[in-house]
C-alpha atoms as a PDB file:
ATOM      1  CA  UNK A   1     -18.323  -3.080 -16.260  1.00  0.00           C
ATOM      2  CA  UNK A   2     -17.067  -3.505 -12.505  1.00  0.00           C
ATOM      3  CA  UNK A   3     -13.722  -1.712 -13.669  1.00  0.00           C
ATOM      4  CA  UNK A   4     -15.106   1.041 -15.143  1.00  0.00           C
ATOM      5  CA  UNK A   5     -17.464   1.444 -11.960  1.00  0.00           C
ATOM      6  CA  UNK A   6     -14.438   1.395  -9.831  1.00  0.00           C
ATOM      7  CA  UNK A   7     -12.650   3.664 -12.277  1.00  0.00           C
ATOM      8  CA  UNK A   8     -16.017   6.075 -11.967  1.00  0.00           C
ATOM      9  CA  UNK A   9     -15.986   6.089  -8.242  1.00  0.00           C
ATOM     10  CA  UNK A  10     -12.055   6.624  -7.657  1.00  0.00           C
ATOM     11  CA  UNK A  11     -11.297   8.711 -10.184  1.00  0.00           C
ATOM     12  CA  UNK A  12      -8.501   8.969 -12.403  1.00  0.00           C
ATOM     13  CA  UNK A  13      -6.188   6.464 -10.024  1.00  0.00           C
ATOM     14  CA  UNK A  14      -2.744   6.419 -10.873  1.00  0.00           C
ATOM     15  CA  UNK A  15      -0.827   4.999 -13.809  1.00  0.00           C
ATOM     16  CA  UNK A  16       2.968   3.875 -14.747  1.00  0.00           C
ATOM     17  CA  UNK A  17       4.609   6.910 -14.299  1.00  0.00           C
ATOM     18  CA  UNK A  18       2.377   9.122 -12.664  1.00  0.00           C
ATOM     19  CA  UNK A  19       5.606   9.611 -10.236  1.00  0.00           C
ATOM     20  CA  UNK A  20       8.043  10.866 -13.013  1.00  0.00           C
ATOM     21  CA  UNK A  21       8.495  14.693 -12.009  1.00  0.00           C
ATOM     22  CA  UNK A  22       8.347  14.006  -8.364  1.00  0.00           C
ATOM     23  CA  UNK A  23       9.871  10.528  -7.536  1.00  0.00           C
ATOM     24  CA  UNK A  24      10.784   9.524 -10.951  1.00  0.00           C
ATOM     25  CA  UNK A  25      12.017   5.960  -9.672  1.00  0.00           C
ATOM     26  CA  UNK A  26       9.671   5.271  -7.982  1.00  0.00           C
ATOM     27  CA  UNK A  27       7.893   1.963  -9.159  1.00  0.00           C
ATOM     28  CA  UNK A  28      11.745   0.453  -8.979  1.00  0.00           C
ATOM     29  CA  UNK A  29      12.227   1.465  -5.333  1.00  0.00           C
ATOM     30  CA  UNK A  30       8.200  -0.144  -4.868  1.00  0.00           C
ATOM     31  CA  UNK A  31       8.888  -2.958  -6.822  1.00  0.00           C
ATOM     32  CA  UNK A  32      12.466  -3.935  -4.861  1.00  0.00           C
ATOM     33  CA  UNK A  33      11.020  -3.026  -1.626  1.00  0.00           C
ATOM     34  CA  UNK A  34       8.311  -5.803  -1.965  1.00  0.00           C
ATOM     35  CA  UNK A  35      10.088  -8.625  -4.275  1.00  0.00           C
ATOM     36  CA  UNK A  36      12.548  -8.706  -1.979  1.00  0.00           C
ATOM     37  CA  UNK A  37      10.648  -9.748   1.602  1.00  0.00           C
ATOM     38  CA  UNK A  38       8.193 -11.716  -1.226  1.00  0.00           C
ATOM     39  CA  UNK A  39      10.947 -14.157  -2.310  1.00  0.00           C
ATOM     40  CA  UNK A  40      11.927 -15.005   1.235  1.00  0.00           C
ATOM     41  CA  UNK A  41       8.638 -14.837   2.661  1.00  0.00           C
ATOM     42  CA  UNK A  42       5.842 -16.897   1.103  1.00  0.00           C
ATOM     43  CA  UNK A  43       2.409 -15.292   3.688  1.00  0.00           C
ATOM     44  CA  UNK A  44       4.288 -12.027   1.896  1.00  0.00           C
ATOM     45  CA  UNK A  45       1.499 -11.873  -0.776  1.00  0.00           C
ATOM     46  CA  UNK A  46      -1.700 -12.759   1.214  1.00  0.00           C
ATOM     47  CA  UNK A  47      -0.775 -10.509   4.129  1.00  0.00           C
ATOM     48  CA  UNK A  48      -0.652  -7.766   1.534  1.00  0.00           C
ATOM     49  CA  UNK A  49      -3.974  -8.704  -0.108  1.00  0.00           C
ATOM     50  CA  UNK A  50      -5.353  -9.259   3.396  1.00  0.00           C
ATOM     51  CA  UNK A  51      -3.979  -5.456   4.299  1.00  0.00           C
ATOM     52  CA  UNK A  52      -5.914  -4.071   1.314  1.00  0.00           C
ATOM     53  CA  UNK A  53      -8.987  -6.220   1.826  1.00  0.00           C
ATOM     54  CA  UNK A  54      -9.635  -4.749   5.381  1.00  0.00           C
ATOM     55  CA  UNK A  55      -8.620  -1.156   4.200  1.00  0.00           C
ATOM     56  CA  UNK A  56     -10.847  -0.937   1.105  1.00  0.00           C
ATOM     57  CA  UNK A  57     -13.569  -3.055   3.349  1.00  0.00           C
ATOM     58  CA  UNK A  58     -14.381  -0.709   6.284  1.00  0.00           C
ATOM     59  CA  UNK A  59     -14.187   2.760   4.606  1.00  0.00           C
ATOM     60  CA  UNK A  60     -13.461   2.489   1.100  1.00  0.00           C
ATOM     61  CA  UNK A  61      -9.643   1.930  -0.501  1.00  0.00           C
ATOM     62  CA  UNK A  62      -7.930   5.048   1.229  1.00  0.00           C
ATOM     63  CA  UNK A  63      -5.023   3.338   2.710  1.00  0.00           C
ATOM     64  CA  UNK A  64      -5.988   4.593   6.062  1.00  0.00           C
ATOM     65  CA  UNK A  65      -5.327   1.043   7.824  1.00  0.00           C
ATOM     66  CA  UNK A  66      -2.006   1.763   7.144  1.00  0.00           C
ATOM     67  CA  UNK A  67      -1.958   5.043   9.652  1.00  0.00           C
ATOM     68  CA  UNK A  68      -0.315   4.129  13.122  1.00  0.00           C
ATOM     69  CA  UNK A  69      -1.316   5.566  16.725  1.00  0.00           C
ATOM     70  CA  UNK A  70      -4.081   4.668  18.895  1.00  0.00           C
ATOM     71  CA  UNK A  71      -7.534   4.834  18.253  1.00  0.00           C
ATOM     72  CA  UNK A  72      -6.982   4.047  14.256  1.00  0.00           C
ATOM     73  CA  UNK A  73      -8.171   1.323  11.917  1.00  0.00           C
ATOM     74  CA  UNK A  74      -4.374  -0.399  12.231  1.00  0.00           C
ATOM     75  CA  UNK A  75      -4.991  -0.913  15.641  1.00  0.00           C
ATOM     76  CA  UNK A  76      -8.251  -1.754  15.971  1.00  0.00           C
ATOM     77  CA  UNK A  77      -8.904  -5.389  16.927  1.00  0.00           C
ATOM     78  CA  UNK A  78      -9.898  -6.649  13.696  1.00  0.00           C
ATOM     79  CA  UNK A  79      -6.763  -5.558  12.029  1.00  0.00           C
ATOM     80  CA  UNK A  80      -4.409  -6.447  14.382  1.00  0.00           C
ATOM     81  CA  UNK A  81      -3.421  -9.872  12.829  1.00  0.00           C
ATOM     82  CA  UNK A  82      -2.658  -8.046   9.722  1.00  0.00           C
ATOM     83  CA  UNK A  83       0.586  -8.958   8.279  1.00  0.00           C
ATOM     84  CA  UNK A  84       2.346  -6.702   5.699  1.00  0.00           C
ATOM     85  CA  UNK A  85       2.716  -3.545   7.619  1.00  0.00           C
ATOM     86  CA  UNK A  86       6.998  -3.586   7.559  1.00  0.00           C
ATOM     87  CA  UNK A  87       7.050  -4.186   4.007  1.00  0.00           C
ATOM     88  CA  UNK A  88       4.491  -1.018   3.577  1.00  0.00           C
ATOM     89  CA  UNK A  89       6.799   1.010   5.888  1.00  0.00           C
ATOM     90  CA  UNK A  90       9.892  -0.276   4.296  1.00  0.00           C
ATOM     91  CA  UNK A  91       9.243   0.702   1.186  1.00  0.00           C
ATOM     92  CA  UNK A  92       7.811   4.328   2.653  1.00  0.00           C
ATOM     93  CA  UNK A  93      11.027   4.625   3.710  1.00  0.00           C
ATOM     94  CA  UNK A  94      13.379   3.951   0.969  1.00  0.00           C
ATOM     95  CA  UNK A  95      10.799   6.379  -1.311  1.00  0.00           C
ATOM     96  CA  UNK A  96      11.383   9.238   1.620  1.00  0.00           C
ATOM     97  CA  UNK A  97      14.742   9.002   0.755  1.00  0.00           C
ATOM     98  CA  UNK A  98      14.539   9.435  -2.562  1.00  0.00           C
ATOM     99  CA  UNK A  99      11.632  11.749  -3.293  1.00  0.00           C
ATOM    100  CA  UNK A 100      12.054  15.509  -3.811  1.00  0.00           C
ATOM    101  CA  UNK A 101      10.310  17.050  -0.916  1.00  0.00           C
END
């Protein structure tokens, strides 16, 4: 029932290869950019969960704790233990190389 609400309230979300016209490798490039700080770094994984906690907490799940500059959610006080951030901008960066703009 809670999925379904979720699913009702977000819409149609993404899927598996909702990226295949535009970035058509794009859950590879995700998936190395994260397993690889993961396996070296075991706070990896709650940082992450933490991250999306406090983004989907204050204003719904729009990923807007992960926008830098002053005055935003990543810098406000609460959020500025939050670990997580270079493997979010890591992984940004190696699908901005890659993507068809």
């Amino acid at each position: 029932m809670a999925a379904i609400m979720v699913t009702t309230v977000h819409g149609q979300g993404t899927r598996v290869g909702f990226y295949s016209t535009s970035c058509p490798r794009v859950e590879t490039i995700v998936r190395s950019a994260v397993q690889s700080p993961f396996n070296s770094d075991s706070t990896v994984a709650a940082g992450l969960l933490r991250m999306h906690f406090h983004d989907c907490f204050v204003q719904g799940c729009d990923g807007s704790v992960l926008i830098s500059g002053a005055g935003t959610e990543r810098t406000a006080i609460p959020n500025l233990s939050l670990n997580g951030f270079t493997v979010i901008d890591d992984a940004k960066t190696q699908l901005d190389n890659q993507t068809k703009h």
